[in-house]
N, C-alpha and C. Protein backbone atom coordinates (compact mmCIF):
# COMPACT_ATOMS: atom_id res chain seq x y z
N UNK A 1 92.78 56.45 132.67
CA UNK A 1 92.23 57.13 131.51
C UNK A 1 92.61 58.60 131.56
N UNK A 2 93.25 59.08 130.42
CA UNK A 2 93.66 60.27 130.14
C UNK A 2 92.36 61.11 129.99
N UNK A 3 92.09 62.30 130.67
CA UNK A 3 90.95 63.23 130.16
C UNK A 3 91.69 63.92 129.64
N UNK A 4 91.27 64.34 128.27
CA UNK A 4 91.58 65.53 127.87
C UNK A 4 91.38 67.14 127.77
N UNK A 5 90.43 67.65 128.88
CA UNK A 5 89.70 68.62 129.41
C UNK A 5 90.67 68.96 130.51
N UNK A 6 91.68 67.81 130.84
CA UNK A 6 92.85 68.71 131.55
C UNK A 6 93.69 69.02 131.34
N UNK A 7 94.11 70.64 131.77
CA UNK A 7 95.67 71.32 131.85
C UNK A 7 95.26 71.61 130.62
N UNK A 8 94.22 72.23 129.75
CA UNK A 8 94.13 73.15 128.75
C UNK A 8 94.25 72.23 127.27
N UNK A 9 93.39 70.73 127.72
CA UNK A 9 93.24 69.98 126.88
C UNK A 9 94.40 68.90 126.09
N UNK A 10 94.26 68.59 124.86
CA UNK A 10 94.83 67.29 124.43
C UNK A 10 96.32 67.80 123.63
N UNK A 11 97.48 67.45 123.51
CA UNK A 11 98.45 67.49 122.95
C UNK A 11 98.56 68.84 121.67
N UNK A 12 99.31 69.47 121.60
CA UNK A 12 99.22 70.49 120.61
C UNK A 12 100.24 70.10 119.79
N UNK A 13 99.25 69.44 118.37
CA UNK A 13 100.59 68.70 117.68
C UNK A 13 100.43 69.35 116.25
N UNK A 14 101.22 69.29 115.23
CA UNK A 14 100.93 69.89 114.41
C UNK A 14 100.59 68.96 113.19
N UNK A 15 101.17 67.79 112.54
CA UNK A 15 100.79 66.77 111.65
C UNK A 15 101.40 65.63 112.00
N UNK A 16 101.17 64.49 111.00
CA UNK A 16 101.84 63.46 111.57
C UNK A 16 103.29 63.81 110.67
N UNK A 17 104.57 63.20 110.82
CA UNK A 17 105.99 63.45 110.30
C UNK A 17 106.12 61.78 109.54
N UNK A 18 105.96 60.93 110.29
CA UNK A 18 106.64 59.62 110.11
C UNK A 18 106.12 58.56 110.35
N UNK A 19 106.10 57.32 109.59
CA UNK A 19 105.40 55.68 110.46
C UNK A 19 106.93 55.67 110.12
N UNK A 20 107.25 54.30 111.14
CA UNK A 20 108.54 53.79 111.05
C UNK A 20 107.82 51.89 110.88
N UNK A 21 108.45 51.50 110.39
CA UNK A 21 107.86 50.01 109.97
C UNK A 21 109.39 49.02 109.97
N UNK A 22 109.52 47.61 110.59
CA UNK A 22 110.49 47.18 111.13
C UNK A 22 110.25 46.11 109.71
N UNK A 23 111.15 45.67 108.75
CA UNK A 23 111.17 44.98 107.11
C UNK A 23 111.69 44.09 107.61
N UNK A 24 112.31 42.88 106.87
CA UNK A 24 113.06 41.88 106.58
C UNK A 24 114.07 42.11 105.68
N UNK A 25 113.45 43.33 104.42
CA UNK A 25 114.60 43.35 103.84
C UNK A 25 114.78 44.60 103.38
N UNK A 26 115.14 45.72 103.66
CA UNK A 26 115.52 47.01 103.39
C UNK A 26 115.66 47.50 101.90
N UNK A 27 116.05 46.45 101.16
CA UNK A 27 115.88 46.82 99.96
C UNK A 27 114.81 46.58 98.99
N UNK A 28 114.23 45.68 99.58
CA UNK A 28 113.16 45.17 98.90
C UNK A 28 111.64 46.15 99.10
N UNK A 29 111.93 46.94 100.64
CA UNK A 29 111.12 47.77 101.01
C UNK A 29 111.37 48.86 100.34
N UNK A 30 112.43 49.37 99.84
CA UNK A 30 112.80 50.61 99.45
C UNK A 30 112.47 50.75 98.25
N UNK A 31 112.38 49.52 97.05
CA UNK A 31 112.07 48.91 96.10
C UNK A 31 110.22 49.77 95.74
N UNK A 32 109.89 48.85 96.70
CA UNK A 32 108.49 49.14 96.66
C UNK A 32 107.71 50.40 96.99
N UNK A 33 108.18 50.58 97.76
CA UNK A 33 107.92 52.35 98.54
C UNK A 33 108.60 53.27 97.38
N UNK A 34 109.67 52.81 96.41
CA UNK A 34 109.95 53.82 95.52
C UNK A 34 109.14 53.53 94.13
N UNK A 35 108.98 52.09 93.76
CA UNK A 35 108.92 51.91 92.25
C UNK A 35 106.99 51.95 92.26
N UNK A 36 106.15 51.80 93.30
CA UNK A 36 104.91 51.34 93.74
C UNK A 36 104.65 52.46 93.97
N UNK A 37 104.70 53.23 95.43
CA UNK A 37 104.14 54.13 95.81
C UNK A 37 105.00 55.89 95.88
N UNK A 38 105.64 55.70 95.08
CA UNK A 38 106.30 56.94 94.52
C UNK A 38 106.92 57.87 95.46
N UNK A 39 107.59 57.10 96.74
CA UNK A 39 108.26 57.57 97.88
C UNK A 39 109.81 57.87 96.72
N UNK A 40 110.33 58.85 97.76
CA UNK A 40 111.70 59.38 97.31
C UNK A 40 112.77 59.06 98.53
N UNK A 41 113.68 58.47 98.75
CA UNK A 41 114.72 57.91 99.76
C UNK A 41 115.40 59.59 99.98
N UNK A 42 115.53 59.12 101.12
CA UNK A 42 115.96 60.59 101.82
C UNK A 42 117.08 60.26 102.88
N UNK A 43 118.04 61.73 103.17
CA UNK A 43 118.94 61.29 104.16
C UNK A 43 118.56 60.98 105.38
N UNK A 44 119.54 60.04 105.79
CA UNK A 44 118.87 59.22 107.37
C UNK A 44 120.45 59.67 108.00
N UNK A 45 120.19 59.96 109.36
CA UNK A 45 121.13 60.05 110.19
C UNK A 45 122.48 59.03 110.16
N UNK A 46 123.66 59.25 109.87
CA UNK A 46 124.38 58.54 110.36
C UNK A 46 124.65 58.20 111.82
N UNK A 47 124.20 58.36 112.33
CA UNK A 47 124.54 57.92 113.72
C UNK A 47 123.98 56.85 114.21
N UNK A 48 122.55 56.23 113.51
CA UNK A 48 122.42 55.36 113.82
C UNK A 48 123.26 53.99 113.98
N UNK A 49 122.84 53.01 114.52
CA UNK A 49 123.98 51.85 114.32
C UNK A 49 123.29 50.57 114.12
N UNK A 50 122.22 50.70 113.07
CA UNK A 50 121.38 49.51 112.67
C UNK A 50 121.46 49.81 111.05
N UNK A 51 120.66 48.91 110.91
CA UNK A 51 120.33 49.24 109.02
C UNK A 51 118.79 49.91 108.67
N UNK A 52 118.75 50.51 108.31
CA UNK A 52 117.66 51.50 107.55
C UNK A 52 117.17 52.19 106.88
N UNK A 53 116.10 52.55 106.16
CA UNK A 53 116.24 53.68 105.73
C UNK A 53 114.87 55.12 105.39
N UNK A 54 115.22 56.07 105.12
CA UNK A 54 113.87 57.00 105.32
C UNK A 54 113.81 57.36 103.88
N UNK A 55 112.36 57.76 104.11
CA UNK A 55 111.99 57.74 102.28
C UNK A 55 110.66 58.79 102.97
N UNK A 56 110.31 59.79 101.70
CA UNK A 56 109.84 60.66 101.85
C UNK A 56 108.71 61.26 100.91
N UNK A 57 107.57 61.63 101.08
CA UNK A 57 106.64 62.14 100.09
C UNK A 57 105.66 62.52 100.20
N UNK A 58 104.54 62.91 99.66
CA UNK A 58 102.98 63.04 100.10
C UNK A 58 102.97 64.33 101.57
N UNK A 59 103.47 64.86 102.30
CA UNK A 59 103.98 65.09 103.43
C UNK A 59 104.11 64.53 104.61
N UNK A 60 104.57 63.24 104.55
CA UNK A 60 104.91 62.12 104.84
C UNK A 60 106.22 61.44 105.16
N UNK A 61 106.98 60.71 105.81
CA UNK A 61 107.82 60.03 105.83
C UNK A 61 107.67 59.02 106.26
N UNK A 62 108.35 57.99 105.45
CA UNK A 62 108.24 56.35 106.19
C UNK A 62 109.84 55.57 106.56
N UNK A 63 109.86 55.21 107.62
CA UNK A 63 111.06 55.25 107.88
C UNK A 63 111.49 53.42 108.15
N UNK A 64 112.41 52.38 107.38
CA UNK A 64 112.05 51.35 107.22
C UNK A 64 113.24 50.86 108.48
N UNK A 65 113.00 49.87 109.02
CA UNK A 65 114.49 49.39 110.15
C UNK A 65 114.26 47.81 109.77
N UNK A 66 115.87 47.58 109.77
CA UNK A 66 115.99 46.24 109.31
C UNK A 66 115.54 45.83 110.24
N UNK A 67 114.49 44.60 110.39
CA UNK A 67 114.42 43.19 111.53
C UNK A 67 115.87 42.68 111.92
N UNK A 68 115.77 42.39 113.13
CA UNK A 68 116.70 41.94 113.77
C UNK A 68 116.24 40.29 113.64
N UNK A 69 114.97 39.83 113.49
CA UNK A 69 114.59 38.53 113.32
C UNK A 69 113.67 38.66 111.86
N UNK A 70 114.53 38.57 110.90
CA UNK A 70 113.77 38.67 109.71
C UNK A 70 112.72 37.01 109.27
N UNK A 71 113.36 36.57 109.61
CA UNK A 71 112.51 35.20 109.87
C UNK A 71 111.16 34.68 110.28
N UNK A 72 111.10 35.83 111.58
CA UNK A 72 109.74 35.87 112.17
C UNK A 72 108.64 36.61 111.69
N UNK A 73 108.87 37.48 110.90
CA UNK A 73 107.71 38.28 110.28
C UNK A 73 106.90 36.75 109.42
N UNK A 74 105.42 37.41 110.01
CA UNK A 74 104.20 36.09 109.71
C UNK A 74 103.35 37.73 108.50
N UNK A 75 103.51 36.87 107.22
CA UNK A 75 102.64 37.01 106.16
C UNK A 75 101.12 36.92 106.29
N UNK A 76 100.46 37.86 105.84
CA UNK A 76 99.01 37.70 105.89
C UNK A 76 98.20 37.82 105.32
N UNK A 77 97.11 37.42 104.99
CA UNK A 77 96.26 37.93 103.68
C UNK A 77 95.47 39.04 103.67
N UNK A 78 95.46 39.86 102.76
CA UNK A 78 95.16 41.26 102.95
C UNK A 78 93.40 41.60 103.29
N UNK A 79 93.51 41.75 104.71
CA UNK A 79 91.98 42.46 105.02
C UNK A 79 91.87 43.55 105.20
N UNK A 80 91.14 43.91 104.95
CA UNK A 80 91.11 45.19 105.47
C UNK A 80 90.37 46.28 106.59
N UNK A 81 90.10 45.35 107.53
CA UNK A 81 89.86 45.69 108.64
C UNK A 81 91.44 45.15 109.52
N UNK A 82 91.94 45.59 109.15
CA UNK A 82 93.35 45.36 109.88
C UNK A 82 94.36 46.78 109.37
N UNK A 83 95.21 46.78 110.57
CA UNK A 83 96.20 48.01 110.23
C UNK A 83 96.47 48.11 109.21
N UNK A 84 96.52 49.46 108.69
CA UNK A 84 96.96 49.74 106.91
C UNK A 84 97.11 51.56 107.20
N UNK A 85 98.01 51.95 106.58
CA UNK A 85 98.25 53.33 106.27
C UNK A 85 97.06 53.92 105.20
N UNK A 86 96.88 54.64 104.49
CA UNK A 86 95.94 55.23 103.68
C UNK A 86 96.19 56.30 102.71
N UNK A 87 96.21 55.98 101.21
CA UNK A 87 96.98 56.92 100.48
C UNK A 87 95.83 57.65 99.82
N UNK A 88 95.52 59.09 99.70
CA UNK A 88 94.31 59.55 98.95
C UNK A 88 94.98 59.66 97.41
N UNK A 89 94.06 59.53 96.53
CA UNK A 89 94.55 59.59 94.98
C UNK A 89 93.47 60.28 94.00
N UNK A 90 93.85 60.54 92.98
CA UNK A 90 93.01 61.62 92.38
C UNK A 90 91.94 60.37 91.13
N UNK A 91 92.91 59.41 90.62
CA UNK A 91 92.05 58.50 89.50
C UNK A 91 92.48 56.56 90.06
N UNK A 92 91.31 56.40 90.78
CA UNK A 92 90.81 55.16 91.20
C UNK A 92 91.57 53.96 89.64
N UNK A 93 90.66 54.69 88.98
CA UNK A 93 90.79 53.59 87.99
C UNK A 93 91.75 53.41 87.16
N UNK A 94 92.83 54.83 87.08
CA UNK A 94 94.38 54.82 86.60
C UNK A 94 95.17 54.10 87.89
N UNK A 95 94.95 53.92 88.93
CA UNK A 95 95.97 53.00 90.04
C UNK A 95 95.43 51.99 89.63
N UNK A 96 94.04 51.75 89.80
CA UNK A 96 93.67 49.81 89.59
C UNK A 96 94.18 49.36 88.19
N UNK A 97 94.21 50.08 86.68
CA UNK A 97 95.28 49.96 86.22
C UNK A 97 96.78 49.82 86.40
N UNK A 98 97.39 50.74 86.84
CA UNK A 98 98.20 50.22 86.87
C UNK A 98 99.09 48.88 87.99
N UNK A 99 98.13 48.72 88.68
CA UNK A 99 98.58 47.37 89.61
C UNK A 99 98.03 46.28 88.75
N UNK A 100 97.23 46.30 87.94
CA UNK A 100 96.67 45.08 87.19
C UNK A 100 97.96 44.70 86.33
N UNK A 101 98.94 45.73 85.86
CA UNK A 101 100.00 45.89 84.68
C UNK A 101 101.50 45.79 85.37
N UNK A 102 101.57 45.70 87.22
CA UNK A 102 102.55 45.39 87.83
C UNK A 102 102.42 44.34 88.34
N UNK A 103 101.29 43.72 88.05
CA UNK A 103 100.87 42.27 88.82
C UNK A 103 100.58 42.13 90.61
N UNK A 104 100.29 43.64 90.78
CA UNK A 104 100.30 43.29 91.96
C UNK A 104 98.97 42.98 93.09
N UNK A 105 98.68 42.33 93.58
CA UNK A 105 97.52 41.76 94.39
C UNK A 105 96.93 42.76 95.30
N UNK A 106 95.75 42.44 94.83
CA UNK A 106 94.84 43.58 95.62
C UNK A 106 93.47 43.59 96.21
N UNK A 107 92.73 43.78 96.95
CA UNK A 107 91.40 43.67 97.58
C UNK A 107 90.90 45.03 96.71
N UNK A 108 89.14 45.10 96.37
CA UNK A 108 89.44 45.95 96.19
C UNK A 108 87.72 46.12 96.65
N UNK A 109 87.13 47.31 97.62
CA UNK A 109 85.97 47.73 98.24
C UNK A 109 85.34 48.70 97.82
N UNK A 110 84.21 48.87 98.11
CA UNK A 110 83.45 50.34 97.77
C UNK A 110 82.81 50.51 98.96
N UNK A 111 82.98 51.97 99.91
CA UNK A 111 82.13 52.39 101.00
C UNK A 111 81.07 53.08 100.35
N UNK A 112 80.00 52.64 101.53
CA UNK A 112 78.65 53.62 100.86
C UNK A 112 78.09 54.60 101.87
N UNK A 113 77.85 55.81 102.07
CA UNK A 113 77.52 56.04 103.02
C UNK A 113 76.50 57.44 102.39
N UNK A 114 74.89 57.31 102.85
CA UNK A 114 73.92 58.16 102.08
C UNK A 114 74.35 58.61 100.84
N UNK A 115 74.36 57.68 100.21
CA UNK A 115 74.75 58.10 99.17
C UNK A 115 75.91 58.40 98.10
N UNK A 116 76.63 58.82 99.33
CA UNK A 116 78.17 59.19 98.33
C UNK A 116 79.05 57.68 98.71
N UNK A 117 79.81 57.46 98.00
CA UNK A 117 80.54 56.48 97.38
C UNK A 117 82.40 56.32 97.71
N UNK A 118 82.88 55.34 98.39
CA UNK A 118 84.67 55.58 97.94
C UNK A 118 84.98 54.40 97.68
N UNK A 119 85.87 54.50 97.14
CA UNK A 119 86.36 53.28 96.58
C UNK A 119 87.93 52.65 97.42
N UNK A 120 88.20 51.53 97.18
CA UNK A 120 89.26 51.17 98.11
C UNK A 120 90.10 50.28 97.78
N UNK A 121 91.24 50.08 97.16
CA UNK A 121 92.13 49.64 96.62
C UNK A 121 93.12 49.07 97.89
N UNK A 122 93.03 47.42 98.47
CA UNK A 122 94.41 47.47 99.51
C UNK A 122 95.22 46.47 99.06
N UNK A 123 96.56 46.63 99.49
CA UNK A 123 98.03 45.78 98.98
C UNK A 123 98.52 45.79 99.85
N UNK A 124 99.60 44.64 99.68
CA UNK A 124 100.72 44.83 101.09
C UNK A 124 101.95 45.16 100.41
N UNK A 125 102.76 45.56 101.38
CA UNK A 125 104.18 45.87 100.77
C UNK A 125 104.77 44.20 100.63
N UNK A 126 106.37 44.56 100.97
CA UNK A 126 106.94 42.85 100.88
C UNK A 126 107.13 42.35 102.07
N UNK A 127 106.45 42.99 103.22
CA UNK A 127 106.49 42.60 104.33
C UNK A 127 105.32 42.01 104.82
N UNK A 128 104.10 42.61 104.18
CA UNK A 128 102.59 42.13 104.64
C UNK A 128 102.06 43.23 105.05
N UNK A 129 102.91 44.29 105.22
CA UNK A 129 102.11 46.10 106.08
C UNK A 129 100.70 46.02 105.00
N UNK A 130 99.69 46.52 105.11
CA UNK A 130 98.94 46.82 104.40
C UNK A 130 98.79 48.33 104.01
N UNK A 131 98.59 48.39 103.04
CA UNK A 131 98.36 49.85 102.74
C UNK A 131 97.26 50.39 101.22
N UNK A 132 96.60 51.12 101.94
CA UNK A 132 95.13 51.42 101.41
C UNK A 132 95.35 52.62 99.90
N UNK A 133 94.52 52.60 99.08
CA UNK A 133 94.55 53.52 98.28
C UNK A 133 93.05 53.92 97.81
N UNK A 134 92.64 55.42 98.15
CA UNK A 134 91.33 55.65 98.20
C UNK A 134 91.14 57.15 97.48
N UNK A 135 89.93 57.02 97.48
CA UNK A 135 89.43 58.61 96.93
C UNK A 135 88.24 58.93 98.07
N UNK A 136 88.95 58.69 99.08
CA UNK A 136 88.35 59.25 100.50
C UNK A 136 87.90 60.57 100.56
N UNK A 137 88.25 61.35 99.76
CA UNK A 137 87.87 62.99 99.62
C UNK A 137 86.25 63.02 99.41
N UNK A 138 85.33 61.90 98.80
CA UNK A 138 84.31 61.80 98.87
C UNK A 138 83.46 62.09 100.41
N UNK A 139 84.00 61.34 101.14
CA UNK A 139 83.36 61.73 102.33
C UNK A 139 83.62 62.87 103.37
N UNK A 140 83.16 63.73 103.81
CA UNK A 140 83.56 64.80 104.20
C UNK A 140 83.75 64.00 105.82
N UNK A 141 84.84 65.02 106.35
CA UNK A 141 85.16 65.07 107.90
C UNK A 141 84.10 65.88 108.37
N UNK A 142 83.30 65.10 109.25
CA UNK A 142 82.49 65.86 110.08
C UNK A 142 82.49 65.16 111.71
N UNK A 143 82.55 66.36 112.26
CA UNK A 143 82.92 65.91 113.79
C UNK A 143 81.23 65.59 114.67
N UNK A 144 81.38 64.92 115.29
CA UNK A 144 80.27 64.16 116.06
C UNK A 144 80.12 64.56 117.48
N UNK A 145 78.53 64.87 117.88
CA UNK A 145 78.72 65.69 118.76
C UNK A 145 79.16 65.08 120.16
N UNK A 146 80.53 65.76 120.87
CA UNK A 146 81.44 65.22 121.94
C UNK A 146 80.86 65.67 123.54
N UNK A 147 80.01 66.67 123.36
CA UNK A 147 79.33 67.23 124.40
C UNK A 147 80.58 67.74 125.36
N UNK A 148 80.96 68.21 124.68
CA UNK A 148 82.61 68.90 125.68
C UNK A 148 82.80 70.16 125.09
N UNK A 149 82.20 71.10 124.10
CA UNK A 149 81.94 72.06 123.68
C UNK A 149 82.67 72.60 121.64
N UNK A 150 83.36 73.39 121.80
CA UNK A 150 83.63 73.48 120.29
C UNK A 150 84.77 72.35 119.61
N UNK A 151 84.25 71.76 118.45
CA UNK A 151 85.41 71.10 117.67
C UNK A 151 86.63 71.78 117.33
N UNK A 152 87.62 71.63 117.24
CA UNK A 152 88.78 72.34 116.46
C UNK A 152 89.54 71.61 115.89
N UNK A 153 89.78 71.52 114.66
CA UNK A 153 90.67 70.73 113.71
C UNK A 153 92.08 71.62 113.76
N UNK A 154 93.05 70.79 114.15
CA UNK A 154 94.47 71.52 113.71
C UNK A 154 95.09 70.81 113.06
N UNK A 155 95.33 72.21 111.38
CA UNK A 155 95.41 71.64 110.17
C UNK A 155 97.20 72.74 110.12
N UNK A 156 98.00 72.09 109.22
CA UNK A 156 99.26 72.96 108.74
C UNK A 156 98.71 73.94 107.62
N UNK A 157 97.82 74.16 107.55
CA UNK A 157 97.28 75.65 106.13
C UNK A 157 95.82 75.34 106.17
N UNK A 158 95.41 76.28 105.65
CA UNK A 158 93.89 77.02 105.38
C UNK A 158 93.02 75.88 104.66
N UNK A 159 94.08 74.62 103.85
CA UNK A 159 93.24 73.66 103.08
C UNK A 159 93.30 72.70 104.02
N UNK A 160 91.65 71.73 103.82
CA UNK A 160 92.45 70.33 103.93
C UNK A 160 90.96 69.44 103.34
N UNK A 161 92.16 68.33 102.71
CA UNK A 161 91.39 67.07 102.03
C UNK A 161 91.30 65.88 102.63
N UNK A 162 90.08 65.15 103.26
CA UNK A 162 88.84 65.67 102.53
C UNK A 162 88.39 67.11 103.23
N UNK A 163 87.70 67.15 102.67
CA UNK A 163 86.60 68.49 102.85
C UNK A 163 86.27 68.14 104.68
N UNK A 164 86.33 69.79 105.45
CA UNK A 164 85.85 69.39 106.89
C UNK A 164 84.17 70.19 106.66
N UNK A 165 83.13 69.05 107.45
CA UNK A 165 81.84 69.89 107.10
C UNK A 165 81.74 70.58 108.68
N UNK A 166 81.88 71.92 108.40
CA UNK A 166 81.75 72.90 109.45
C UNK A 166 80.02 73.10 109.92
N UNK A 167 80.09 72.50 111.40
CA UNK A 167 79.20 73.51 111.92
C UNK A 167 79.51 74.47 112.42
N UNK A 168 78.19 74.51 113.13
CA UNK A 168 78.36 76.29 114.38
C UNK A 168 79.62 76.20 115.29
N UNK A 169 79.69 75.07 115.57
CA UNK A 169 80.71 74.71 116.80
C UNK A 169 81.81 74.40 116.55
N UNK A 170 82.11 74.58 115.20
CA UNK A 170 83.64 74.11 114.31
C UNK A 170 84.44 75.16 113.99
N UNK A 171 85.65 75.26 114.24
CA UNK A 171 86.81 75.99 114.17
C UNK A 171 88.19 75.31 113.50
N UNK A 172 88.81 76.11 112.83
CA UNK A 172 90.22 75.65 112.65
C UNK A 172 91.36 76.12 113.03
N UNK A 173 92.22 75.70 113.46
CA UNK A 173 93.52 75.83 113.95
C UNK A 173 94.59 75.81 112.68
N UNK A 174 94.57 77.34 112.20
CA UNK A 174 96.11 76.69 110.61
C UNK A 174 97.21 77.62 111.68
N UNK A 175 98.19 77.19 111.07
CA UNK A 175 99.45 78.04 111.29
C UNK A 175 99.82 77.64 112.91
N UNK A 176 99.06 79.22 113.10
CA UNK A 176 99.11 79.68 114.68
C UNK A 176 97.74 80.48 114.61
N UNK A 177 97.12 80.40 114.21
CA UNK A 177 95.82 81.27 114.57
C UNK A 177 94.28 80.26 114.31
N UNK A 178 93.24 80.97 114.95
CA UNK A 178 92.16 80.10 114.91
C UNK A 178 91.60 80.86 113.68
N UNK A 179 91.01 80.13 113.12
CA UNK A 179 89.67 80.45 111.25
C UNK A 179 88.58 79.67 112.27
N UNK A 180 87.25 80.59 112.52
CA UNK A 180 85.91 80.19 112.53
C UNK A 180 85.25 79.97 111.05
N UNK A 181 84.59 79.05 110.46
CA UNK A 181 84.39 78.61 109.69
C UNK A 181 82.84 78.49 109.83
């Protein structure tokens, strides 16, 4: 077990860059990630020596690699207590429109938590990945007490969605400098 209280604590990372996800069919992924979830195809290294490709958006990249056993990918029915990426969106009910008008299949949840409310829209791509669509901004990030001393969120700028609920013991990390909050 990794502690993270050693050598001046846990990884100093700055956001996530990329999921990479292994398809069956590269185009069919590219398809969907462009015409569905409004990814933009981006340059990929030539040097590789497989088939692939990177697509870009949200500040995000998803990077697709052909299966070498396209055969074996096992289809699944969409739960959602199972791996899924997570897209935040501004109108719930303009996406559940428009998947009702692309035909595309969907679970669809409401979290409740004292009160406030999110809603949860999940699909799979053409592979079975699952991937979530929410108005998660409802619930605020609030950190839980770790008994290891101050929280610090490290964020790339001064914003971030959802909302972080600052206590006494909460700090942010933008840029290169700490914001007590």
């Amino acid at each position: 077990m990794v502690n993270s209280g050693e050598k001046g604590g846990p990884l100093r990372l700055r956001s996530l860059n990329h999921i990479s996800m292994v398809v069956t069919s590269i185009e069919d992924s590219i398809n969907f990630y462009e015409n569905v979830l409004g990814f933009i195809r981006v340059k990929r290294p030539g040097s590789f020596n497989f088939n692939g490709a990177w697509l870009f958006n949200y500040g995000i990249g998803i990077h697709l690699l052909q299966s070498a056993n396209p055969e074996k990918v096992v289809h699944k029915e969409i739960n959602p207590r199972d791996n899924h990426i997570s897209f935040q969106c501004d109108d719930m009910q303009g996406v559940e429109r428009k998947m009702q008008e692309m035909k595309i299949k969907y679970v669809k949840r409401i979290v409740e938590d004292e009160g406030i409310y999110v809603d949860q829209l999940f699909i799979h791509d053409p592979d079975g990945f699952m991937v979530e669509v929410c108005n998660c901004e409802n619930f605020p990030v609030e950190p839980t007490p770790s008994g290891v001393g101050p929280v610090c969120f490290r964020l790339p700028s001064h914003l971030h969605n959802p909302p972080i609920a600052m206590g006494k013991n909460t700090s942010v990390l933008s840029a290169s400098k700490e914001i007590d909050l």
